[in-house]
C-alpha atoms as a PDB file:
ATOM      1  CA  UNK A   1     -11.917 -21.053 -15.046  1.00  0.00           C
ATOM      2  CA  UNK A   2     -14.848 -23.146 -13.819  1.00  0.00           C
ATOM      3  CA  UNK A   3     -16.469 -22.334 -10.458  1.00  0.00           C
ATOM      4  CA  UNK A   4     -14.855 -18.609 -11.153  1.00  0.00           C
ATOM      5  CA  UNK A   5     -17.352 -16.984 -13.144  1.00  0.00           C
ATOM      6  CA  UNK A   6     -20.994 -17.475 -12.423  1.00  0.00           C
ATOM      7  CA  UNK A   7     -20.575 -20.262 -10.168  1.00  0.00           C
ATOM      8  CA  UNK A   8     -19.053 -17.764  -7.683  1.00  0.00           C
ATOM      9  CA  UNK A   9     -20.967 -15.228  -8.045  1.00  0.00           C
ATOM     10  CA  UNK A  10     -23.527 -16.799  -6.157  1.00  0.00           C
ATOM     11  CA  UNK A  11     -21.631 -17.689  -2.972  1.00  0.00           C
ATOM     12  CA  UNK A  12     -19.248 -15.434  -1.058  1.00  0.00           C
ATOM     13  CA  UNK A  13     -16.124 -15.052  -2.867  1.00  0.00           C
ATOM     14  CA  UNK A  14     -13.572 -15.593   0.399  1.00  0.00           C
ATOM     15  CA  UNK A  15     -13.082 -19.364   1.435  1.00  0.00           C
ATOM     16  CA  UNK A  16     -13.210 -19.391   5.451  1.00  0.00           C
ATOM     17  CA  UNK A  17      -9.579 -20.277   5.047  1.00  0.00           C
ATOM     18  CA  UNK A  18      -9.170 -16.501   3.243  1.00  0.00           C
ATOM     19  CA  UNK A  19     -10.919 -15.085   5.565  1.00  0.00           C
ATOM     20  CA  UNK A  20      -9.122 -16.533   8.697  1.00  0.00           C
ATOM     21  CA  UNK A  21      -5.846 -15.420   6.720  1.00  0.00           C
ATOM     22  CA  UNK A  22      -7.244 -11.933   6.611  1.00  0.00           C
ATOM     23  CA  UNK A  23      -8.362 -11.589   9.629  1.00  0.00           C
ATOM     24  CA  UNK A  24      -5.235 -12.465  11.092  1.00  0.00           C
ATOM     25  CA  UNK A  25      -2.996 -10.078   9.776  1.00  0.00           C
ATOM     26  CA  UNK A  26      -5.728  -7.398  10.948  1.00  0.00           C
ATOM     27  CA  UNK A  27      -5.891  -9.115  14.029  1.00  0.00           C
ATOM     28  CA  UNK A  28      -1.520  -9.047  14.229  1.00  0.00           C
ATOM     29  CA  UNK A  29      -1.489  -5.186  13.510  1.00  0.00           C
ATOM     30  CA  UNK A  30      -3.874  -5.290  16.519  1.00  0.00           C
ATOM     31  CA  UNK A  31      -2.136  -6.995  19.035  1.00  0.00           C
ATOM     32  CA  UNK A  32       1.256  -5.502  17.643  1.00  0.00           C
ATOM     33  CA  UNK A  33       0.051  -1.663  18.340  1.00  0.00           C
ATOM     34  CA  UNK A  34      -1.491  -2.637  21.417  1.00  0.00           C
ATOM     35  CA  UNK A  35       1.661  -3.798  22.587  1.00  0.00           C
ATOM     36  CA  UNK A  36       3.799  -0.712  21.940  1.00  0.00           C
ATOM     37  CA  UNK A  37       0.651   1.116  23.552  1.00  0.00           C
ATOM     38  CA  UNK A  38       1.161  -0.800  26.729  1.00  0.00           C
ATOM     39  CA  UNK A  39       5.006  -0.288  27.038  1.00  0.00           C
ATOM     40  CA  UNK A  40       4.858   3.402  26.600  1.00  0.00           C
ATOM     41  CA  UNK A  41       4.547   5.206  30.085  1.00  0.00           C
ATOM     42  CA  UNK A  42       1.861   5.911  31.486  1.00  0.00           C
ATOM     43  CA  UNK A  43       0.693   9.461  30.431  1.00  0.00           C
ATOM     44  CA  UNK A  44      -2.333  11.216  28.549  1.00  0.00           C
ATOM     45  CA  UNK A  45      -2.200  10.065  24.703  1.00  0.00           C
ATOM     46  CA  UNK A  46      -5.469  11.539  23.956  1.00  0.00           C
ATOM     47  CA  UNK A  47      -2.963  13.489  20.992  1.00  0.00           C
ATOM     48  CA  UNK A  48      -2.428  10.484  19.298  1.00  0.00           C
ATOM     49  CA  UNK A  49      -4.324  10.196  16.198  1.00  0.00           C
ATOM     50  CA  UNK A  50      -4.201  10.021  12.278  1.00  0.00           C
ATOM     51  CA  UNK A  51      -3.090  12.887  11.299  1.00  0.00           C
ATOM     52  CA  UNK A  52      -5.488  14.433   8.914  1.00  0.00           C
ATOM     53  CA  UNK A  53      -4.289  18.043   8.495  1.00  0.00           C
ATOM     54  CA  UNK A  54      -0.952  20.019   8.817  1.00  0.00           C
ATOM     55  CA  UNK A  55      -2.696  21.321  12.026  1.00  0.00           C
ATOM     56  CA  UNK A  56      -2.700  17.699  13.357  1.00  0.00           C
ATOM     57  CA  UNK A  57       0.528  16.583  12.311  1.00  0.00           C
ATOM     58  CA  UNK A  58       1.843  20.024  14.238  1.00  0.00           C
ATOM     59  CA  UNK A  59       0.112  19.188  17.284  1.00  0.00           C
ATOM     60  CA  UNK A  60       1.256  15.388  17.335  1.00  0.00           C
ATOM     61  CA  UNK A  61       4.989  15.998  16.274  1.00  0.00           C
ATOM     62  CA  UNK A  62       5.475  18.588  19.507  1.00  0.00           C
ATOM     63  CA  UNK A  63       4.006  15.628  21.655  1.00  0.00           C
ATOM     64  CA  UNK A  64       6.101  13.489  19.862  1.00  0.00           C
ATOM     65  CA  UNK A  65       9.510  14.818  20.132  1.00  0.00           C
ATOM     66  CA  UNK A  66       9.937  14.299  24.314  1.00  0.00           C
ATOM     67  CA  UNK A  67       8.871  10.926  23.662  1.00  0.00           C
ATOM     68  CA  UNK A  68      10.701  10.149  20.374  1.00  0.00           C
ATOM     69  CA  UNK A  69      14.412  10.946  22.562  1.00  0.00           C
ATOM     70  CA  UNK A  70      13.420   8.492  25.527  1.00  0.00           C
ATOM     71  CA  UNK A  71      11.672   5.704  24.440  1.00  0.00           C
ATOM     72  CA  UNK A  72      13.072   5.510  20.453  1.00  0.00           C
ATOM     73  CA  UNK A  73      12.505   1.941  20.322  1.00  0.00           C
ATOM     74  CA  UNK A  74       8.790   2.435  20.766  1.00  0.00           C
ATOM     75  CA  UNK A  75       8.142   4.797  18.875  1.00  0.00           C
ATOM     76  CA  UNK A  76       9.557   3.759  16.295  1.00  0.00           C
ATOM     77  CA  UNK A  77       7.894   0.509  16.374  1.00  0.00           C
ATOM     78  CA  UNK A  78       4.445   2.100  16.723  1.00  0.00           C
ATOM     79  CA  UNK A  79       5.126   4.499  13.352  1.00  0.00           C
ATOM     80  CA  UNK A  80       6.309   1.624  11.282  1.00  0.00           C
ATOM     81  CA  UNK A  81       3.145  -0.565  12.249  1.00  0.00           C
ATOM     82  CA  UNK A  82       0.974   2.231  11.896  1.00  0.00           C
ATOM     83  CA  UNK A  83       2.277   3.173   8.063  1.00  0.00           C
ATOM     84  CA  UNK A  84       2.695  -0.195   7.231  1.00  0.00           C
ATOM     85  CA  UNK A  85      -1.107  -0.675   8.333  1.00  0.00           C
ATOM     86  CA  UNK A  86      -2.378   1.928   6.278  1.00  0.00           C
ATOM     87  CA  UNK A  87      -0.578   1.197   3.305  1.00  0.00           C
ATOM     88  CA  UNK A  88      -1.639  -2.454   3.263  1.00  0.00           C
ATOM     89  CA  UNK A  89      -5.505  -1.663   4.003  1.00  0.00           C
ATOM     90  CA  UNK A  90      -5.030   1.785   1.294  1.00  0.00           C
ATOM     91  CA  UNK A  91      -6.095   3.673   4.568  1.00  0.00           C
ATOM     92  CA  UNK A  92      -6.021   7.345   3.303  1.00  0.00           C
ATOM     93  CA  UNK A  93      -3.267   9.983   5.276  1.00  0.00           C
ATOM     94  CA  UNK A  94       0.092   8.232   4.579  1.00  0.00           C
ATOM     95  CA  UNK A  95       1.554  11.698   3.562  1.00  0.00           C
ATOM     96  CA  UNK A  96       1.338  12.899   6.352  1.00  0.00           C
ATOM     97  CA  UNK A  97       2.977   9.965   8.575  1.00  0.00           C
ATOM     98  CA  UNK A  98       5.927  10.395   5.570  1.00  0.00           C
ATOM     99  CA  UNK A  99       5.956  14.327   6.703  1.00  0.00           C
ATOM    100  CA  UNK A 100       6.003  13.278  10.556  1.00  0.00           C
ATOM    101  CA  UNK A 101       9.259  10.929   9.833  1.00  0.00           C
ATOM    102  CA  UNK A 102      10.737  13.764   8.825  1.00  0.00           C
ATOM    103  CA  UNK A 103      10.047  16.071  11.512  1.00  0.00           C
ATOM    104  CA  UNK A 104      10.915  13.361  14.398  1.00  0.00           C
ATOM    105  CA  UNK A 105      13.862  11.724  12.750  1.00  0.00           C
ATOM    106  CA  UNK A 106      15.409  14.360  10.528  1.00  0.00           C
ATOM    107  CA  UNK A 107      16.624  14.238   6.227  1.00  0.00           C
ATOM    108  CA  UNK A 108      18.066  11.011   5.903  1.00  0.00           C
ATOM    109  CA  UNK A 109      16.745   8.792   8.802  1.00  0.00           C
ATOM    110  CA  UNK A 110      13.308  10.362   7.803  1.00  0.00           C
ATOM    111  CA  UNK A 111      13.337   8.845   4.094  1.00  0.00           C
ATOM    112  CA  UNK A 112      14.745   5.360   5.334  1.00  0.00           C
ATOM    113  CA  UNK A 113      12.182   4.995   7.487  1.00  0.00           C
ATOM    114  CA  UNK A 114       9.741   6.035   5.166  1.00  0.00           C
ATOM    115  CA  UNK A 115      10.941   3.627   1.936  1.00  0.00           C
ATOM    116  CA  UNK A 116      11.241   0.840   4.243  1.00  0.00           C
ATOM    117  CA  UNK A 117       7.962   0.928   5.770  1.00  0.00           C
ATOM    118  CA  UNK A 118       6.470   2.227   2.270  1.00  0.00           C
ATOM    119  CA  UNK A 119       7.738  -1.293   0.462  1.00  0.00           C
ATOM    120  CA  UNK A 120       6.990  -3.123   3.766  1.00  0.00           C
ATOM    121  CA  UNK A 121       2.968  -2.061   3.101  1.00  0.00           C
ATOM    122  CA  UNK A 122       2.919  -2.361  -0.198  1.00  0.00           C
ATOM    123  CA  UNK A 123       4.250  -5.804   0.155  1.00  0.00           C
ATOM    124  CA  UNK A 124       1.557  -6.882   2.484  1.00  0.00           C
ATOM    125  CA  UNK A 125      -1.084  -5.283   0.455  1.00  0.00           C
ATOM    126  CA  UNK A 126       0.865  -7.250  -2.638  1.00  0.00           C
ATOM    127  CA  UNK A 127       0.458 -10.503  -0.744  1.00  0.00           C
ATOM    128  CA  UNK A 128      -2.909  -9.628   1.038  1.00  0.00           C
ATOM    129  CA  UNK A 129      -4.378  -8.841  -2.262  1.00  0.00           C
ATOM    130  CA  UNK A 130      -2.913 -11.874  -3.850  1.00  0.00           C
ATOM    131  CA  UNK A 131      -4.545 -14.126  -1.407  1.00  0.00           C
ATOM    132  CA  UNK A 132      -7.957 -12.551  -1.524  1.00  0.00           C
ATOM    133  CA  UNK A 133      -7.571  -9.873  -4.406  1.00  0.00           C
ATOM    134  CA  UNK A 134      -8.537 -12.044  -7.129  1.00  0.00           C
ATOM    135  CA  UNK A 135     -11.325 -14.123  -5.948  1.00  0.00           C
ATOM    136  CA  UNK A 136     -13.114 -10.985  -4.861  1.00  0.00           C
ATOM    137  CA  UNK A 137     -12.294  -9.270  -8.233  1.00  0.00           C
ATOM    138  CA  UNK A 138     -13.621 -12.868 -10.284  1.00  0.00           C
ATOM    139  CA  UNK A 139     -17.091 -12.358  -8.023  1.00  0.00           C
ATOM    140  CA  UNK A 140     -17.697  -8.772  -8.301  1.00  0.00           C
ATOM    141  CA  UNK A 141     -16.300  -8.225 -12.130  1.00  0.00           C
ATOM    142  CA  UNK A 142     -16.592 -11.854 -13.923  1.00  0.00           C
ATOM    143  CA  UNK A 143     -17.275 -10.914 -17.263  1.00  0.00           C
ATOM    144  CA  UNK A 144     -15.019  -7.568 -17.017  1.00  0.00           C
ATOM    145  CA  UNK A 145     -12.014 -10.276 -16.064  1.00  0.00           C
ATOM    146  CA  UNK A 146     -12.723 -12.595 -18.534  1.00  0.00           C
ATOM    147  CA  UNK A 147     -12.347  -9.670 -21.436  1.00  0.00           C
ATOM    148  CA  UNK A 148      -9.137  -8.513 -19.747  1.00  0.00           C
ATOM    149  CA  UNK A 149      -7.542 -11.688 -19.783  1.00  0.00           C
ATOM    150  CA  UNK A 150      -8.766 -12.050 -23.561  1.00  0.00           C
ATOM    151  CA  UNK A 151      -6.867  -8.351 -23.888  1.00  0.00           C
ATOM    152  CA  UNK A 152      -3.633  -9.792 -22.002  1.00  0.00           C
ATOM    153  CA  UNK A 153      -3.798 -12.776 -24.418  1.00  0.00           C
ATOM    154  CA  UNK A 154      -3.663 -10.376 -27.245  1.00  0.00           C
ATOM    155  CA  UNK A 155      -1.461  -8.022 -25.645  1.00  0.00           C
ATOM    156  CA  UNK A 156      -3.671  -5.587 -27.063  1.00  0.00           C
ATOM    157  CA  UNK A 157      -5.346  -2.327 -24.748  1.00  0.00           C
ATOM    158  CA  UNK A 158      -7.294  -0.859 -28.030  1.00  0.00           C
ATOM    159  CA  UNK A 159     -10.616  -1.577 -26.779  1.00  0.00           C
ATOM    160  CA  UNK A 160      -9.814  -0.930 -23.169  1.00  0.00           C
ATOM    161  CA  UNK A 161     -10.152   2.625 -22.849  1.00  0.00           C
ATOM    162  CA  UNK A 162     -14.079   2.355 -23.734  1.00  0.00           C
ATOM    163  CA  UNK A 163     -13.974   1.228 -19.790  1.00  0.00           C
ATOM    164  CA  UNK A 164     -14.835   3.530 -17.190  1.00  0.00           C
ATOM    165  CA  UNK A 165     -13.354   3.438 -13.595  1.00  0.00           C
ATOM    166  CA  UNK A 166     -10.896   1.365 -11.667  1.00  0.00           C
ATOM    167  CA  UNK A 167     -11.647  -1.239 -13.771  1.00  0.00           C
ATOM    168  CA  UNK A 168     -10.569   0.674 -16.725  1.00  0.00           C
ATOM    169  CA  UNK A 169      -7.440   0.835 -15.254  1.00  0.00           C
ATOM    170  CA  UNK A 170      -6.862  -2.163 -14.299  1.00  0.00           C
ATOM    171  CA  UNK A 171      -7.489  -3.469 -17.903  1.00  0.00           C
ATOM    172  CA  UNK A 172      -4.976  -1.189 -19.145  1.00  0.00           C
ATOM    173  CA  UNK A 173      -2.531  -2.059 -16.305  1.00  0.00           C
ATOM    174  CA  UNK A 174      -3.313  -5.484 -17.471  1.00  0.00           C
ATOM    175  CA  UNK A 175      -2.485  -4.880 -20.526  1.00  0.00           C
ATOM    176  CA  UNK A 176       0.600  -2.673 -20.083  1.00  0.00           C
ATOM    177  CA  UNK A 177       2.230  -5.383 -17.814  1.00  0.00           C
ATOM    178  CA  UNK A 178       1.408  -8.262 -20.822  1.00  0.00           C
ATOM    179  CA  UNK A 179       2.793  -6.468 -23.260  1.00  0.00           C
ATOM    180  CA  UNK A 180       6.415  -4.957 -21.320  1.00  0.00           C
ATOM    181  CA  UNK A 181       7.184  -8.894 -19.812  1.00  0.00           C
ATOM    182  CA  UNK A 182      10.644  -8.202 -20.965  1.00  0.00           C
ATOM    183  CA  UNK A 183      11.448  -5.194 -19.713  1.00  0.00           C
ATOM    184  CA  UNK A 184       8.468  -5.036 -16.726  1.00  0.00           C
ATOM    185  CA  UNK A 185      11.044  -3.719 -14.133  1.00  0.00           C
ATOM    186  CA  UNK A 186      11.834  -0.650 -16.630  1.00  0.00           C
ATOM    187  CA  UNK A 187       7.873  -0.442 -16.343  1.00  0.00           C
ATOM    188  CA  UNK A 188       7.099  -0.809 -13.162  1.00  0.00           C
ATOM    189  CA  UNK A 189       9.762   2.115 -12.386  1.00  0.00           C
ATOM    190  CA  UNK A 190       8.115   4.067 -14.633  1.00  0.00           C
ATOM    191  CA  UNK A 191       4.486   3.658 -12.852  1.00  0.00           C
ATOM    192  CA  UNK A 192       6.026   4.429  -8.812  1.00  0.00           C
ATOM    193  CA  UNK A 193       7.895   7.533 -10.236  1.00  0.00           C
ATOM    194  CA  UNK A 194       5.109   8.993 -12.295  1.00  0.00           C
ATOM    195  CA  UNK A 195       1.569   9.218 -11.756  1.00  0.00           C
ATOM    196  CA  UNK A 196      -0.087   7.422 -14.351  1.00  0.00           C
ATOM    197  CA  UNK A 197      -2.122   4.992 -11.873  1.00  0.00           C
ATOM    198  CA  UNK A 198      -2.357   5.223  -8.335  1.00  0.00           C
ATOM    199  CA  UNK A 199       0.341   3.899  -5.602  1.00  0.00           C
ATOM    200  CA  UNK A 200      -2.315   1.980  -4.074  1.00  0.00           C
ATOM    201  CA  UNK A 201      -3.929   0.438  -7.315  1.00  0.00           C
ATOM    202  CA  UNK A 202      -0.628  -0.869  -8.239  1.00  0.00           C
ATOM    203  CA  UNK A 203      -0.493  -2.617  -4.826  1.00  0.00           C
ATOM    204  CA  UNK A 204      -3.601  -4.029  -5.187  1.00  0.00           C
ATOM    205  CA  UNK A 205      -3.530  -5.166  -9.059  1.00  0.00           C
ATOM    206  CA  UNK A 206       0.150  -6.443  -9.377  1.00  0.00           C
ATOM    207  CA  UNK A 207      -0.510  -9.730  -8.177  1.00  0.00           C
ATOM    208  CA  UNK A 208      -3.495 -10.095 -10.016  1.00  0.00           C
ATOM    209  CA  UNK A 209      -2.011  -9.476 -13.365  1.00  0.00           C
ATOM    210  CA  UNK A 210       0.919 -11.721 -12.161  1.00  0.00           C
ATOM    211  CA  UNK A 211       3.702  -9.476 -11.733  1.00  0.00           C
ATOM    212  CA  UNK A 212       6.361 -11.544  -9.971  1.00  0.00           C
ATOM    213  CA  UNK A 213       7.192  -9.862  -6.269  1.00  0.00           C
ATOM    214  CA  UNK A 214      10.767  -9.508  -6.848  1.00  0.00           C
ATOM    215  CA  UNK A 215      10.206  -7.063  -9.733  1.00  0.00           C
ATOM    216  CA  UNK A 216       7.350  -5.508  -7.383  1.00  0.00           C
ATOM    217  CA  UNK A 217       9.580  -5.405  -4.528  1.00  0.00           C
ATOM    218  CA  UNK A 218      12.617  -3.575  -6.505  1.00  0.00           C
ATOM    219  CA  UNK A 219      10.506  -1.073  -8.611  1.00  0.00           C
ATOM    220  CA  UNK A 220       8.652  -0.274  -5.009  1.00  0.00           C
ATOM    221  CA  UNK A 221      12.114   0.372  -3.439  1.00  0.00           C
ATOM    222  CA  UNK A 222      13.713   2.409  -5.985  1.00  0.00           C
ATOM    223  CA  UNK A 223      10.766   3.943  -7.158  1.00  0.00           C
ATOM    224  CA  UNK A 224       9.433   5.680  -3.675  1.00  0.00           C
ATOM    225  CA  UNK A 225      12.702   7.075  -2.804  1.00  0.00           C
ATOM    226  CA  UNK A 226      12.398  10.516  -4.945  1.00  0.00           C
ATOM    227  CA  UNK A 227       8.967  11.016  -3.793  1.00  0.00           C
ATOM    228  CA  UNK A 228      10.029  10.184  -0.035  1.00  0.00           C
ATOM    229  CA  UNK A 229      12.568  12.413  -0.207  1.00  0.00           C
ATOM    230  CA  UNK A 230      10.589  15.341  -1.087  1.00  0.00           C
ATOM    231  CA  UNK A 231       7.587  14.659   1.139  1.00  0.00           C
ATOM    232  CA  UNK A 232      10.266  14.040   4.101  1.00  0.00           C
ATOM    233  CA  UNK A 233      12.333  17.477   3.028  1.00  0.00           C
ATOM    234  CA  UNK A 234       9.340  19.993   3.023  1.00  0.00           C
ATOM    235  CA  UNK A 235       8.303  19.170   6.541  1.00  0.00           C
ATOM    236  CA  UNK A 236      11.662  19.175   7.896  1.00  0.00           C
ATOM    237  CA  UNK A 237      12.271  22.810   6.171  1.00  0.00           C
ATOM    238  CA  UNK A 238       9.410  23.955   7.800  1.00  0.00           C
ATOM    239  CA  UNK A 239      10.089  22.748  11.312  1.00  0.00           C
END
């Protein structure tokens, strides 16, 4: 663990190889969003925005519709970009893109757009975090990390709960995931259909606590779909 502990807390924690990775997936959601922008036809899109409130997601699914039936393809494209970009920066509002799918693409097409591009962000943040998750969390939290591994070792969480914060979560995450190795899957379920740590803290800590991405990937699949459905249905009712 040399050069991970105090060593690196003294220089930034991102090699300018991490970096350049990071910034290129930002940059690629850029130039990807940019391009549906440009193919679209030329009109006023001063409507299109996060929605924030059931007000805004009103306003943008009426603008939506016209545009939904001709140019499909695009829109499409944009929606899945724009989810998948929030989930893999944790960018607050995804709710609400999960109640637009439902309003612009009906029941069924609604929550398969919404699990796919759900487990297509939480992927990326799995494999964004893995390449720059962990030597950001050894810089900011050395000793903290070195007592959870200890706890993983031990496959013990007694001592965690004394830990305030994300970081006491992540401990007993940490834990949790040591101690379930042979039935993680079961686990992992259990975390996306319940709501005993945040969507977006899973994303984020799974590859740190070395959670292999097939499990990720399956739990993430299976696991959204309830929750999808619902979001997707109450919209759609109310439309």
């Amino acid at each position: 663990m040399k050069g991970k502990g105090g060593d690196v807390g003294s220089r930034f924690p991102l090699s300018s190889r991490e970096v350049a990775a990071a910034s290129t997936v930002v940059l690629g959601f850029v130039l990807g969003l940019l391009g549906v922008y440009l193919t679209m036809p030329a009109s006023d899109y001063s409507f299109l925005k996060l929605p924030r409130t059931l007000e805004d997601l009103q306003i943008l699914r009426d603008h939506l519709e016209t545009y939904t039936s001709d140019y499909t393809a695009q829109v499409l494209v944009g929606y899945c970009m724009v989810y998948i970009f929030m989930q893999t920066f944790m960018i607050p509002g995804t709710v609400f893109m999960s109640l637009l799918a439902g309003a612009l693409f009906g029941v069924f097409k609604g929550v398969a757009l919404v699990v796919f591009t759900a487990t297509a962000g939480a992927s990326s943040c799995y494999f964004l975090s893995k390449l720059i998750g962990r030597p950001l969390v050894f810089s900011l939290w050395p000793d903290k990390l070195s007592f959870f591994q200890e706890q993983v070792n031990l496959n013990s969480c007694l001592t965690c709960v004394y830990f305030a914060g994300k970081m006491s979560e992540n401990c007993f995450f940490n834990s949790q995931v040591a101690r379930r190795r042979g039935g993680l899957l079961n686990y992992m379920l259990f975390l996306r259909l319940t709501p005993t740590l945040p969507n977006t803290f899973i994303n984020v800590a799974s590859p740190i606590v070395d959670v292999p991405y097939h499990i990720f990937f399956l739990a993430t699949l299976i696991g959204l779909v309830p929750a999808a459905y619902v979001t997707v249905k109450v919209f759609t009712c109310e439309a």
